[in-house]
C-alpha atoms as a PDB file:
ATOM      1  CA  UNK A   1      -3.446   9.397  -6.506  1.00  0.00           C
ATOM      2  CA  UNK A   2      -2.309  11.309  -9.886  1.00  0.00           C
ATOM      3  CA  UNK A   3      -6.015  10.247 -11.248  1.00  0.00           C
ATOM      4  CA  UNK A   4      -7.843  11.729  -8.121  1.00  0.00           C
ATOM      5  CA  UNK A   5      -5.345  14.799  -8.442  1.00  0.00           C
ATOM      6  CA  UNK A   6      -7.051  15.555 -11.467  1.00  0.00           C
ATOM      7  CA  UNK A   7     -10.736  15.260 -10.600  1.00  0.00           C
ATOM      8  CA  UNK A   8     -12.872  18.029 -10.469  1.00  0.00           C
ATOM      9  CA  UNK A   9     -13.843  18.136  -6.658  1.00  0.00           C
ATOM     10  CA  UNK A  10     -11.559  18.312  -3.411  1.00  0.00           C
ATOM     11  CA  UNK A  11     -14.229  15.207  -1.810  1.00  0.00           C
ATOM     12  CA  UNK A  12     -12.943  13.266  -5.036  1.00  0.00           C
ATOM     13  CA  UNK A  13      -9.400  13.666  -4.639  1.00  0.00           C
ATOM     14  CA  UNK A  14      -9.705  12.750  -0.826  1.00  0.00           C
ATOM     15  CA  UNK A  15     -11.672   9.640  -2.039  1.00  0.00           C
ATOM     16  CA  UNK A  16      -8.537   8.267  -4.244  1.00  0.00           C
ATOM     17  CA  UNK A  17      -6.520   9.118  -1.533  1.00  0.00           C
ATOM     18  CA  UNK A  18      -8.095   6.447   0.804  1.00  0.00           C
ATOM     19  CA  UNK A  19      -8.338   3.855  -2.056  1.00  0.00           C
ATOM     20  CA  UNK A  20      -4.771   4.230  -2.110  1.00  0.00           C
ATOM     21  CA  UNK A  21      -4.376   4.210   1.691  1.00  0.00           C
ATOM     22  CA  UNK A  22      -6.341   1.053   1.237  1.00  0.00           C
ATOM     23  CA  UNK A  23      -4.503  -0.978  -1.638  1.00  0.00           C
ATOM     24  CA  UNK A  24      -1.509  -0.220   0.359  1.00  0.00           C
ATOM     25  CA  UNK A  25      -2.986  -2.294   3.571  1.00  0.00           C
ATOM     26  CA  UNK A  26      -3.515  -4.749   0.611  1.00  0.00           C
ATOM     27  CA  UNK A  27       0.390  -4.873   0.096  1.00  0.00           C
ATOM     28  CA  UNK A  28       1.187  -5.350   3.516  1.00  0.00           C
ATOM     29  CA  UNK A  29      -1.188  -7.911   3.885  1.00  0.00           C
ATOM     30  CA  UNK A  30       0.352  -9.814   0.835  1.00  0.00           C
ATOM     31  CA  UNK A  31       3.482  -9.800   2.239  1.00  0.00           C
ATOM     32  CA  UNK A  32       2.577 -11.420   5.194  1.00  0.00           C
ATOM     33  CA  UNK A  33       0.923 -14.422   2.845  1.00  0.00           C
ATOM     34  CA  UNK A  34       4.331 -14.335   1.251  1.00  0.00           C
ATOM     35  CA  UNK A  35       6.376 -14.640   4.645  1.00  0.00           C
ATOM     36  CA  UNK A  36       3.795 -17.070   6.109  1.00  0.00           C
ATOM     37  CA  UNK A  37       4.754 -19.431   2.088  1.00  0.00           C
ATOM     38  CA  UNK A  38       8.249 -18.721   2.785  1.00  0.00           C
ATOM     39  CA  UNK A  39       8.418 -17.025  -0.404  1.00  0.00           C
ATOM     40  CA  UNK A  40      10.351 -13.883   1.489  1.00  0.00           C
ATOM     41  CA  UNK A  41      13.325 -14.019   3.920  1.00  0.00           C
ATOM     42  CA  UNK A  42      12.431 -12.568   7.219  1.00  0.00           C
ATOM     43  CA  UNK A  43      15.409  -9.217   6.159  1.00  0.00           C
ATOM     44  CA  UNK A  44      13.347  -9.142   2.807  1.00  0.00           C
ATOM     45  CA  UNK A  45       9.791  -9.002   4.663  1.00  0.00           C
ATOM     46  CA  UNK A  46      11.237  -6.784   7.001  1.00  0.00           C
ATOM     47  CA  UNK A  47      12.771  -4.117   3.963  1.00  0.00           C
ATOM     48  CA  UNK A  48       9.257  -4.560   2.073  1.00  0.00           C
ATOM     49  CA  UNK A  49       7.190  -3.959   4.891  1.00  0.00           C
ATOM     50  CA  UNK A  50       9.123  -0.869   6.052  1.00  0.00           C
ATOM     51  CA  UNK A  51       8.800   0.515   2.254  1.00  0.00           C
ATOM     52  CA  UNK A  52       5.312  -0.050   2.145  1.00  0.00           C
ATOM     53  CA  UNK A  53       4.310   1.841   5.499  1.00  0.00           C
ATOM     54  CA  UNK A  54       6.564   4.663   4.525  1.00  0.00           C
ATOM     55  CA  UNK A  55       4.600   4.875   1.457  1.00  0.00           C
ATOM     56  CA  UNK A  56       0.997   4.844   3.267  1.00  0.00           C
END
């Protein structure tokens, strides 16, 4: 976001802006392969996945 805050055109910025959007779908989707491994506890999955939509 700070990169695309810096470019030179408005159609730029919105551009990083939806990359972002997008590598945060990546995150949630992660942490669904981590729940399904058992790597997370349900609460921690839960917290994570909260944090991360908040974010997007």
């Amino acid at each position: 976001i700070a990169e695309g805050f810096e470019s030179k055109t408005q159609a730029l910025f919105i551009r990083y802006l939806a990359i972002a959007k997008a590598s945060a779908g990546e995150v949630r989707s992660q942490l669904y392969v981590a729940q399904d491994v058992k790597y997370l506890t349900e609460q921690q999955f839960t917290t994570l996945f909260q944090m991360a939509e908040k974010a997007s």
